[in-house]
N, C-alpha and C. Protein backbone atom coordinates (compact mmCIF):
# COMPACT_ATOMS: atom_id res chain seq x y z
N UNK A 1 4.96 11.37 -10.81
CA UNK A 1 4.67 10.76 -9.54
C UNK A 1 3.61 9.66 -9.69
N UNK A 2 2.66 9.89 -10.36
CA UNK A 2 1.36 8.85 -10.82
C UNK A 2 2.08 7.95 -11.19
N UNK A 3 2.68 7.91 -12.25
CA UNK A 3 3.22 7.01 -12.99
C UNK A 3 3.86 6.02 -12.51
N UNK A 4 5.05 6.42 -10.91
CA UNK A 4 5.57 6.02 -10.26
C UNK A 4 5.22 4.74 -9.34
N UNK A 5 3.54 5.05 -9.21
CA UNK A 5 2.85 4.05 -8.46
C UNK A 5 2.56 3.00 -8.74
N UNK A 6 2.23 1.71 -8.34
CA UNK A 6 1.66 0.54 -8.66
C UNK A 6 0.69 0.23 -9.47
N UNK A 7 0.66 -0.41 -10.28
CA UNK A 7 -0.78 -0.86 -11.10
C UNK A 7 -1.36 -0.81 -10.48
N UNK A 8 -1.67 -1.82 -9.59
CA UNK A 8 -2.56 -1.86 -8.50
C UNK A 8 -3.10 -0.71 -8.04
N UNK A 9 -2.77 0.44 -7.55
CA UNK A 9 -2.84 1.66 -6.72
C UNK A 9 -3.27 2.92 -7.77
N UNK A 10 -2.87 2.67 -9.39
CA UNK A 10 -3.54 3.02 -10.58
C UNK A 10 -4.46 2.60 -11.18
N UNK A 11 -4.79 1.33 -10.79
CA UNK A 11 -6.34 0.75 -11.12
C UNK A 11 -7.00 1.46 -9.87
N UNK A 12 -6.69 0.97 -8.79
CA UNK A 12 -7.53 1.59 -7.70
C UNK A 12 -8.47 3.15 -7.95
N UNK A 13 -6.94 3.88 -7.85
CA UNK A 13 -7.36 5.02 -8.34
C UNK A 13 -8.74 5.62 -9.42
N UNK A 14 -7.98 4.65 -10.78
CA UNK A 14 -8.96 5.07 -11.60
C UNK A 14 -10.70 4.58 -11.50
N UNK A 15 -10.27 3.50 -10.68
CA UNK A 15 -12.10 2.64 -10.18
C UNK A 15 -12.89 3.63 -9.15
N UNK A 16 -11.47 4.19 -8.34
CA UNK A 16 -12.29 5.13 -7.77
C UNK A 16 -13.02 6.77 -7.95
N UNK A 17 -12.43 7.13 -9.11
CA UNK A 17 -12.79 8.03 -10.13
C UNK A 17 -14.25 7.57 -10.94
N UNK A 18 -14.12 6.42 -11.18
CA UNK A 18 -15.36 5.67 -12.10
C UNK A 18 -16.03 5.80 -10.96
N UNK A 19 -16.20 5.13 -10.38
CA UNK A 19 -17.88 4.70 -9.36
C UNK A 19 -17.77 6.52 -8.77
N UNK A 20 -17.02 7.17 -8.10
CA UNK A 20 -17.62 8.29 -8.09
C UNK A 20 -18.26 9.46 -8.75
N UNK A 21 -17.52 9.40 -10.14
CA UNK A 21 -18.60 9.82 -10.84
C UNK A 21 -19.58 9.20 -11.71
N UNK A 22 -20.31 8.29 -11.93
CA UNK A 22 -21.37 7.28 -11.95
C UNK A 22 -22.10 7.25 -10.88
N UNK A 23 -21.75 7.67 -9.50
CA UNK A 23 -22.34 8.09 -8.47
C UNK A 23 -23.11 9.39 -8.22
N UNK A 24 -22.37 9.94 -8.87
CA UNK A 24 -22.59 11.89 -8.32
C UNK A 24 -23.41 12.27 -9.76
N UNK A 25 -23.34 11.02 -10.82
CA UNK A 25 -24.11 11.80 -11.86
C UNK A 25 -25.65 11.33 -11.34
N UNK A 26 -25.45 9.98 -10.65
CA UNK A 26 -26.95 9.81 -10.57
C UNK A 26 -27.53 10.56 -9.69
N UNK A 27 -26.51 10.67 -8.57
CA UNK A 27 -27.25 11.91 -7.22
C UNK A 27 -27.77 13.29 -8.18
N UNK A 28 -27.29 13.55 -9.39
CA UNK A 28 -28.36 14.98 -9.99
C UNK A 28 -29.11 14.36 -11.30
N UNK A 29 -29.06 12.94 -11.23
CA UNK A 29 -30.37 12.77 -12.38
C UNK A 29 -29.61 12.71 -13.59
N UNK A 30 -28.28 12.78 -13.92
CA UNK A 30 -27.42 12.85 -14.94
C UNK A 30 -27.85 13.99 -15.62
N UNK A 31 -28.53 15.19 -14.92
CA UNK A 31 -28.90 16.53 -15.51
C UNK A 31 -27.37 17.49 -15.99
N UNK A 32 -27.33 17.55 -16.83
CA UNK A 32 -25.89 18.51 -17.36
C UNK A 32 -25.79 19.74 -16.44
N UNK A 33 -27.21 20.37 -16.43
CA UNK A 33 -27.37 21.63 -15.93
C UNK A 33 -26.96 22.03 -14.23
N UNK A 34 -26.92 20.31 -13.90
CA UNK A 34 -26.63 20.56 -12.01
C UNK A 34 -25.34 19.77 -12.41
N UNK A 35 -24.65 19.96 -13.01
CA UNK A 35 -23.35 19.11 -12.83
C UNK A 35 -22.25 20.18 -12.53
N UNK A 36 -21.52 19.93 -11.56
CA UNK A 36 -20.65 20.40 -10.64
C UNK A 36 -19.28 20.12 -10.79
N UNK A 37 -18.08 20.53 -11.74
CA UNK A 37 -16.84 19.72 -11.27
C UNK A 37 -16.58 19.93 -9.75
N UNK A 38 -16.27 20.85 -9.19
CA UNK A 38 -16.16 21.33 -7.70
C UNK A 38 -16.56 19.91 -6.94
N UNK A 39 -17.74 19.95 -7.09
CA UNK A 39 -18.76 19.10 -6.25
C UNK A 39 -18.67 17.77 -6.85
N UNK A 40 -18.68 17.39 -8.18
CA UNK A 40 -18.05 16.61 -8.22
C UNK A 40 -16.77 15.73 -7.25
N UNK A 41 -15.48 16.46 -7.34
CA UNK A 41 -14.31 16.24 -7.19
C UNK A 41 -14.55 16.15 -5.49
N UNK A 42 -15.18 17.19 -4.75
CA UNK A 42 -15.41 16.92 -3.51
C UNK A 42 -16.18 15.71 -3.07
N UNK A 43 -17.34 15.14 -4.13
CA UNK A 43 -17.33 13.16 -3.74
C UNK A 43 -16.49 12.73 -4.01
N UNK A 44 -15.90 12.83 -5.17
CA UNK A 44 -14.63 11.64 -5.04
C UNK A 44 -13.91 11.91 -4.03
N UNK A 45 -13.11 13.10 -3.28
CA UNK A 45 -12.47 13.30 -2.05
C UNK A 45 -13.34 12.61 -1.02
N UNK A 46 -14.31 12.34 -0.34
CA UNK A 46 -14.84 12.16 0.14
C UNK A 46 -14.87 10.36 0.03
N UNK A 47 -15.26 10.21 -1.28
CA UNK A 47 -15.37 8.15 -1.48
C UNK A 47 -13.86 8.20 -1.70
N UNK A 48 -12.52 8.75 -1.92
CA UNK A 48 -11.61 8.08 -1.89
C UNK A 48 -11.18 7.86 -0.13
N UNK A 49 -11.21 9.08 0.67
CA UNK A 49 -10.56 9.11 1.74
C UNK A 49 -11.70 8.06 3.07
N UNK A 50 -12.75 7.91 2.65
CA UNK A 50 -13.48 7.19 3.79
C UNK A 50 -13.60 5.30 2.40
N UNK A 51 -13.72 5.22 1.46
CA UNK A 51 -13.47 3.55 0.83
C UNK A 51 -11.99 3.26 0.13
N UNK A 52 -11.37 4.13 -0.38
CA UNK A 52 -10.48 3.99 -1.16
C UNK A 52 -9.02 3.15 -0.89
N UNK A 53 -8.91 1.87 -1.20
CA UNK A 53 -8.18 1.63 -0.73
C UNK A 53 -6.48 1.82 -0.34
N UNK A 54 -6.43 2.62 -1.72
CA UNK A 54 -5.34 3.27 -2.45
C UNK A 54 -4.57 4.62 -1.81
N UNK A 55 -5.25 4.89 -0.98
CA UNK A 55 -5.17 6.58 -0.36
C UNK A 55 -4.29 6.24 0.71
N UNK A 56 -4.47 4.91 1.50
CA UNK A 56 -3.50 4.76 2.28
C UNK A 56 -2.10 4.08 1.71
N UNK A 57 -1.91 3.64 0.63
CA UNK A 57 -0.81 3.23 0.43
C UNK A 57 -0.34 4.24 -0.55
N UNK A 58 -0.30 5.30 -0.72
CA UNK A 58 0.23 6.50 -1.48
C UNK A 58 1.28 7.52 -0.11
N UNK A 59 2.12 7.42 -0.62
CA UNK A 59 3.02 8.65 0.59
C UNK A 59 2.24 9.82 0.45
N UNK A 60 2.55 10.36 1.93
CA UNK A 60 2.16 11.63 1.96
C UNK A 60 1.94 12.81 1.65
N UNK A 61 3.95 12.51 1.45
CA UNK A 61 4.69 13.52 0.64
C UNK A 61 4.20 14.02 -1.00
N UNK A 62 3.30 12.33 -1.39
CA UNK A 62 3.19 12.12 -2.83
C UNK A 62 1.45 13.18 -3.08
N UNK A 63 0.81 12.81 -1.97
CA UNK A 63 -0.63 13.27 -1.86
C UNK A 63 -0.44 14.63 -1.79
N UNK A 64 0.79 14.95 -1.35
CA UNK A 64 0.33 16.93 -0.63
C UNK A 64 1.26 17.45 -2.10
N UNK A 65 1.64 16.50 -3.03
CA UNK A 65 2.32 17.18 -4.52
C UNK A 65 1.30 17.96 -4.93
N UNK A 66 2.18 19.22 -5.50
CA UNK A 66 1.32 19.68 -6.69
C UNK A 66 1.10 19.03 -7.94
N UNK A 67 2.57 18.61 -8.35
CA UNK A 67 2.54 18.00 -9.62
C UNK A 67 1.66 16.53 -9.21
N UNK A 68 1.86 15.98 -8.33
CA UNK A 68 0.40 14.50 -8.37
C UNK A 68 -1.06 14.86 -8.44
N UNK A 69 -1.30 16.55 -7.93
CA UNK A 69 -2.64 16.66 -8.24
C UNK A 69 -3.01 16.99 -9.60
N UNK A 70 -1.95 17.79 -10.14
CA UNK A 70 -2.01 18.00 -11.82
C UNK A 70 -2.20 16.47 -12.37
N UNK A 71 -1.49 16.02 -12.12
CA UNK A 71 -1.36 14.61 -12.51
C UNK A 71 -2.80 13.95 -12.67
N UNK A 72 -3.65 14.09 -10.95
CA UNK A 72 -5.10 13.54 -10.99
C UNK A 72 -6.09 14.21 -11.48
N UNK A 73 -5.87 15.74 -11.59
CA UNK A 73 -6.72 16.53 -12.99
C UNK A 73 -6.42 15.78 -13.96
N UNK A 74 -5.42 15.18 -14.73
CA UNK A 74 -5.69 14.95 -15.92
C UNK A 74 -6.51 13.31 -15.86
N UNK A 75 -6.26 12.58 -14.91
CA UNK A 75 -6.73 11.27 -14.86
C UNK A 75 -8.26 11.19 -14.81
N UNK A 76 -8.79 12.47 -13.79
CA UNK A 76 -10.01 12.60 -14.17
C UNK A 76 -10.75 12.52 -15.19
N UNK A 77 -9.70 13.85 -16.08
CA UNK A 77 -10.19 14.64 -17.57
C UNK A 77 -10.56 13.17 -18.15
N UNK A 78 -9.02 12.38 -18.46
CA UNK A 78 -9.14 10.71 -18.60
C UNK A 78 -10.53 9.81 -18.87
N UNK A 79 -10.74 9.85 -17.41
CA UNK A 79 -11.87 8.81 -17.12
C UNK A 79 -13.42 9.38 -17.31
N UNK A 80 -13.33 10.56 -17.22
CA UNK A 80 -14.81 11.10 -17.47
C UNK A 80 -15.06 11.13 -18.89
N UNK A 81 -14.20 11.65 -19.57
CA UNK A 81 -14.12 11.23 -21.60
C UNK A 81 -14.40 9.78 -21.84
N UNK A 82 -13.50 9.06 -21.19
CA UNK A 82 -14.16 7.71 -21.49
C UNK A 82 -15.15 6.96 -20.88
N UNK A 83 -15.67 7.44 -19.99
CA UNK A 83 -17.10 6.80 -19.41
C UNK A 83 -18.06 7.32 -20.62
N UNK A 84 -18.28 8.84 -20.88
CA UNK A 84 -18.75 9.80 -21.58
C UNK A 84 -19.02 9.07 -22.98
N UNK A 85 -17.71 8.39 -23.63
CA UNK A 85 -17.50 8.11 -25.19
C UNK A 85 -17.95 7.00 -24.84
N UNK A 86 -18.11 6.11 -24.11
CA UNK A 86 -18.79 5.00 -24.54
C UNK A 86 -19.85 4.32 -24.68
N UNK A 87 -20.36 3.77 -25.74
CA UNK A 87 -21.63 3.59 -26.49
C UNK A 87 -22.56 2.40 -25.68
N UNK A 88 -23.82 2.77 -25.56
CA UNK A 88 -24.24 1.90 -24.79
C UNK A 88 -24.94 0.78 -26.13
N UNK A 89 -24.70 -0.55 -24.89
CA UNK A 89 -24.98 -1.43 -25.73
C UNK A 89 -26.31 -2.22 -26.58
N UNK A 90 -25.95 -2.62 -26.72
CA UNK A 90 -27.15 -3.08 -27.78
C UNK A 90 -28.05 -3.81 -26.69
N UNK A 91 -28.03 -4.33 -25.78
CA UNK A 91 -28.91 -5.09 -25.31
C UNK A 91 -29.67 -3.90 -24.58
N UNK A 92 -28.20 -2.94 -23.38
CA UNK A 92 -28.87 -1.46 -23.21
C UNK A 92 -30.42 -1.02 -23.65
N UNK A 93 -29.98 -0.67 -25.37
CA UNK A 93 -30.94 -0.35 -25.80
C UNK A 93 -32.10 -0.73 -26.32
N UNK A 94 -32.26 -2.22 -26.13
CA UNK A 94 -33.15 -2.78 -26.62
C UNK A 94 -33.95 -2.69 -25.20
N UNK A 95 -33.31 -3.05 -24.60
CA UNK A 95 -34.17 -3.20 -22.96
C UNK A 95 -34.73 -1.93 -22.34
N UNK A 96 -34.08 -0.75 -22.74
CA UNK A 96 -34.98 0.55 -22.19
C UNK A 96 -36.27 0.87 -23.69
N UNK A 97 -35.85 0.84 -24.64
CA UNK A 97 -36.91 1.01 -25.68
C UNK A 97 -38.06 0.16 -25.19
N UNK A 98 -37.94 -0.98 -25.07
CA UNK A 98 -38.81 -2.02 -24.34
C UNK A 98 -39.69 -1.44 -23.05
N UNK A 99 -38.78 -1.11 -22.01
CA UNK A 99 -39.88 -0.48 -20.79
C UNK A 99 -40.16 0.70 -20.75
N UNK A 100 -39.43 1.44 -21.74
CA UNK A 100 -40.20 3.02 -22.30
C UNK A 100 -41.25 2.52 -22.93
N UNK A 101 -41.37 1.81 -23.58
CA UNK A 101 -42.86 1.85 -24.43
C UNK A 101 -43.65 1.08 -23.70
N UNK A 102 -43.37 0.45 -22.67
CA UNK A 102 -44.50 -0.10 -21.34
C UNK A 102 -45.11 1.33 -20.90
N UNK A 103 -44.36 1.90 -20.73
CA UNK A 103 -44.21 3.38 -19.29
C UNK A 103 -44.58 4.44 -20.22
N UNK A 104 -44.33 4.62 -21.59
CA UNK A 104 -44.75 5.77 -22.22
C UNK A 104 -43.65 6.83 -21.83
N UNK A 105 -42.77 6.41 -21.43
CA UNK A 105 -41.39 7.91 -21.35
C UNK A 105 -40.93 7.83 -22.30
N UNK A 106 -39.76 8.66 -22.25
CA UNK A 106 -39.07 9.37 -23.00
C UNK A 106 -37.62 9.55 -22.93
N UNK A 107 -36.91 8.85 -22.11
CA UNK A 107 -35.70 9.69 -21.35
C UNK A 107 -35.06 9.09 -22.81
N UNK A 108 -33.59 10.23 -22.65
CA UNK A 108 -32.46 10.11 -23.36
C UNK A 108 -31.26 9.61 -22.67
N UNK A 109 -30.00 9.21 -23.21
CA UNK A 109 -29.47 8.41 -23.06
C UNK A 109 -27.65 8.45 -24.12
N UNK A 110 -26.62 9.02 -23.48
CA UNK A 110 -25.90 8.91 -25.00
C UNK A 110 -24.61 8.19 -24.23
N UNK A 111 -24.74 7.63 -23.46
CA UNK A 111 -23.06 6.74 -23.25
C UNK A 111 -24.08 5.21 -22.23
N UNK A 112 -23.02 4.07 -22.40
CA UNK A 112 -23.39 3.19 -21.76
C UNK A 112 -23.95 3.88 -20.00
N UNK A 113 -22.90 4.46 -19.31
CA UNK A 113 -23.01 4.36 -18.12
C UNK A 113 -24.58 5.17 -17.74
N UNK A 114 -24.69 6.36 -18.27
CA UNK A 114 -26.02 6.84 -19.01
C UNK A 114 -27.32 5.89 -18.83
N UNK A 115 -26.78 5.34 -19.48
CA UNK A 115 -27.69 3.93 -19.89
C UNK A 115 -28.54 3.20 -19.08
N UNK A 116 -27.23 2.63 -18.46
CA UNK A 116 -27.54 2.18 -16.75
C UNK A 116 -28.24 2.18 -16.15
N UNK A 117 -28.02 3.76 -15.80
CA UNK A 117 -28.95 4.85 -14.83
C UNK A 117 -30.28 4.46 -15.72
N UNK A 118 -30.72 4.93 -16.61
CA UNK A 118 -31.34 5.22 -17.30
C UNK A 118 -32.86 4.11 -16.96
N UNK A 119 -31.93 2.41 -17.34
CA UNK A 119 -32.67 1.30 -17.48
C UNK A 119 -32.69 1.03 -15.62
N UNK A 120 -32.00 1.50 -14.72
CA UNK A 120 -32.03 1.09 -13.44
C UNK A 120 -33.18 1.99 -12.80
N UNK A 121 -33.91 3.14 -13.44
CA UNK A 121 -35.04 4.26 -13.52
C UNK A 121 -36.05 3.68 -13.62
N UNK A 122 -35.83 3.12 -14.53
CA UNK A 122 -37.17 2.29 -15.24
C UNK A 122 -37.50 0.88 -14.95
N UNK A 123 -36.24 0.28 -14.46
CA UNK A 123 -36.85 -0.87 -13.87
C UNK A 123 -37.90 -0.80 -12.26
N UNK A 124 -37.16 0.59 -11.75
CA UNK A 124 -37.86 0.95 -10.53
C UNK A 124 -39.07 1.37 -11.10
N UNK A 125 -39.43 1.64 -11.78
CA UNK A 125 -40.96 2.23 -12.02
C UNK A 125 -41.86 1.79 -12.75
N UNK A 126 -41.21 0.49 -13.25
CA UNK A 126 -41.71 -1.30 -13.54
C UNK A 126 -42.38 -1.03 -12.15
N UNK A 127 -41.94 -1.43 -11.15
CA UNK A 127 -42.18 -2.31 -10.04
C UNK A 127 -42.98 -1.95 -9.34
C-alpha cells in the first residue's frame, strides 16, 4: 500500500517522521532513559494529523489498513536508524568543542541530528 503512493506523499511522510522525531528527542533532552516509542509515535500522530500534508491525500480505506500501518512501523524503524547512523559533521564538531571549552561542559553527542540539539544548547547558553 506505501509503495502504492506518490513520491510526493512518501517524501512527505518520511519528513514527517524526521522533524517528529528530532522534535520529541529534544522535548526529553535526547536522554535515552525518557525515550518513549509509544509517546514517541503519539507526536508524530499528533504533527502528522494537525501539519501533515500527506494525511489528507492518503484514502481512508488506506489509513485504517493494517498492512499500511505495518508498512509505517517499518518506515519508522527506517528513518530513526538513519537519523541515528549519521555522523555529525566536521564543522558540527568543531563548533561545539569550541563553545564547550568557552562553557566548560561536557555534553555528548553520536549522530549529526544529536549534534544539532547539542550546538543549538550551547549557543543558547552563549547568549
Amino acid at each position: 500500500m506505501y509503495k502504492e503512493l506518490s513520491s510526493g506523499v512518501k517524501i512527505s511522510i518520511t519528513r514527517s517522521i524526521s522533524t517528529s522525531f528530532e522534535s520529541y528527542l529534544a522535548s526529553i533532552g535526547w536522554d535515552e532513559d525518557k525515550f518513549s516509542m509509544e509517546d514517541f509515535v503519539a507526536s508524530w500522530q499528533k504533527y502528522f494529523m494537525e501539519n501533515a500534508a500527506w494525511f489528507d491525500k492518503v484514502p481512508q480505506e488506506v489509513l485504517m489498513s493494517h498492512e499500511f500501518h505495518e508498512e509505517m512501523a517499518k518506515k519508522i524503524d527506517e528513518v530513526i536508524a538513519k537519523i541515528l547512523n549519521e555522523k555529525p559533521t566536521k564543522k558540527q564538531i568543531e563548533s561545539i568543542e569550541k563553545m564547550q571549552k568557552q562553557l566548560g561542559t561536557s555534553y555528548t553527542f553520536h549522530c549529526k541530528a544529536e549534534a544539532a540539539y547539542v550546538e543549538q544548547l550551547l549557543k543558547q547558553q552563549l547568549k
